[in-house]
Protein backbone atom coordinates (compact mmCIF):
# COMPACT_ATOMS: atom_id res chain seq x y z
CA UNK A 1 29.26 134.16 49.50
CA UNK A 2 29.68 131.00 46.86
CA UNK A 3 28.73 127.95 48.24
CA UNK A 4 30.82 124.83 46.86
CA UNK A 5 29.30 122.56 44.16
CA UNK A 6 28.66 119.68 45.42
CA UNK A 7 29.77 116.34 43.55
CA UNK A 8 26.97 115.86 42.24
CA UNK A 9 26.73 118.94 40.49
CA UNK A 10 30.67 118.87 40.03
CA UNK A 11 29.60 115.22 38.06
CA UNK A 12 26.62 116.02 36.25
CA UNK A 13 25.35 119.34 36.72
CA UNK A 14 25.63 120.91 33.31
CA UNK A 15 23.97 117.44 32.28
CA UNK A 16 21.32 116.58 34.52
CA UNK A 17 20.65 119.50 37.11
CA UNK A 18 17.28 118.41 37.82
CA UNK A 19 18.40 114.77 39.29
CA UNK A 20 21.47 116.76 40.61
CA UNK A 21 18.75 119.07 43.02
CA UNK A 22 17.01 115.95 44.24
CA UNK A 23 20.33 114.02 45.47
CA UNK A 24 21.67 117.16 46.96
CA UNK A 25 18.16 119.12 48.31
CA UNK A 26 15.98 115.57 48.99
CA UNK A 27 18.60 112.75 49.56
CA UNK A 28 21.38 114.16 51.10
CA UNK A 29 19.38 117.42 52.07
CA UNK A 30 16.35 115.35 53.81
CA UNK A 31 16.74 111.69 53.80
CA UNK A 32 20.36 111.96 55.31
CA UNK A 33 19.78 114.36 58.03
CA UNK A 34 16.92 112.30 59.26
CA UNK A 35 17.00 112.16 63.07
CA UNK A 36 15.71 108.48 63.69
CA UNK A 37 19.34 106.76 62.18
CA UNK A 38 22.75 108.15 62.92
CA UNK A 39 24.62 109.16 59.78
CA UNK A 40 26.81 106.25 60.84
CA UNK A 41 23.31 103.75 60.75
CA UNK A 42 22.43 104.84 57.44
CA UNK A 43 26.07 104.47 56.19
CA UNK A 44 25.96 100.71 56.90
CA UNK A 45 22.68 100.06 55.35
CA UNK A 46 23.60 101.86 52.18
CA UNK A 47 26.61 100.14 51.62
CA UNK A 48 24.58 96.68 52.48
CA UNK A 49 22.45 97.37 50.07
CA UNK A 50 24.62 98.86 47.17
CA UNK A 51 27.18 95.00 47.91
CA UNK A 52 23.77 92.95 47.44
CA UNK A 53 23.19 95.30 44.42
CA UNK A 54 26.07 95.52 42.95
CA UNK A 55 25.94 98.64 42.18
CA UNK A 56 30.14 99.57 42.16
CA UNK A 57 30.22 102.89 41.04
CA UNK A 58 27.93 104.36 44.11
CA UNK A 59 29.73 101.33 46.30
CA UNK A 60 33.22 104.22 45.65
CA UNK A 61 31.50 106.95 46.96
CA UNK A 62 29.45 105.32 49.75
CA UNK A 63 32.83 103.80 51.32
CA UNK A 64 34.57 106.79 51.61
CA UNK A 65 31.34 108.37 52.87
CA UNK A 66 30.60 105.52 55.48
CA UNK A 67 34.45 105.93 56.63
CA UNK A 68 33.72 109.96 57.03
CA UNK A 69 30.62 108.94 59.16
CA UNK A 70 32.52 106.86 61.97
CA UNK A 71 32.42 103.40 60.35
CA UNK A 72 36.43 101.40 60.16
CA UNK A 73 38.10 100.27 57.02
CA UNK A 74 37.82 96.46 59.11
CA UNK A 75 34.13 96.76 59.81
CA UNK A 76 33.18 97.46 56.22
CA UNK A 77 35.76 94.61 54.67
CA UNK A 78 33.10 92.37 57.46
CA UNK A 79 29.88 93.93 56.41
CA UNK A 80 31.12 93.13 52.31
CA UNK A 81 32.51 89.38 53.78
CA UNK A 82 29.01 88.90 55.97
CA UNK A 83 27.40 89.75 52.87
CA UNK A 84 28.86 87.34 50.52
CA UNK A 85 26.40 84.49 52.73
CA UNK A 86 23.28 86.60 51.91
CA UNK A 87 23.83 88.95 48.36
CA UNK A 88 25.83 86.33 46.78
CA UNK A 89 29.56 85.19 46.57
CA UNK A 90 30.03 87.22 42.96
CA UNK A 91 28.54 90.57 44.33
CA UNK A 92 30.80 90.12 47.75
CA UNK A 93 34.04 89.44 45.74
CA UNK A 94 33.21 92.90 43.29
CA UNK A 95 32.46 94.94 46.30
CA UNK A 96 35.77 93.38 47.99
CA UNK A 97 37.67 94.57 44.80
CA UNK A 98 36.41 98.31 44.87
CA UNK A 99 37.02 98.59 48.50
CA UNK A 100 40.53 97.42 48.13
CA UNK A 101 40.50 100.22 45.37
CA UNK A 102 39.25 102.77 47.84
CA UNK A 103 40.82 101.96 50.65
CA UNK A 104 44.46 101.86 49.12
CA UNK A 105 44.20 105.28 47.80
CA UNK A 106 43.38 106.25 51.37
């Protein structure tokens, strides 16, 4: 029995399938199932930290992750507006933009 690529491997796996290993075996495999956060926990801190980033393209994923892991369209539109006080007004607004992206194809 096949096991489905993940999308990392769907991404980049011809390409890269060392870094694809480590996001699915240590990061998602290890870090992720981490008993000391909920999924939900670690789902708010990594989209905290990709808005005071601004790191957009991960910010896709992570939203639609964070939603899969309990969090509500409304609490992550606060978490980007809290944000804009503390990452910065430009880095707020871009986030703002990709989760109105995200969420509208929801």
């Amino acid at each position: 029995m096949s096991k489905e690529p993940s999308a990392a491997q769907k991404m980049i796996g011809d390409f890269a399938p060392k870094l694809v290993e480590l996001t699915d075996r240590v990061l998602f495999g290890e870090v992720w199932e981490r008993q000391e956060l909920s999924k939900r926990d670690r789902s708010l801190a990594s989209v905290a930290a990709l808005v005071a980033m601004n790191r957009p393209d991960q910010l896709r994923f992570h939203l639609n992750y964070a939603v899969q892991n309990g969090m509500k369209k409304e609490e992550l539109i606060e978490v980007i507006t809290h944000l804009a006080f503390y990452s910065g007004w430009p880095n707020a607004m871009s986030a703002i933009m990709v989760a109105k992206e995200v969420f509208s194809k929801a």
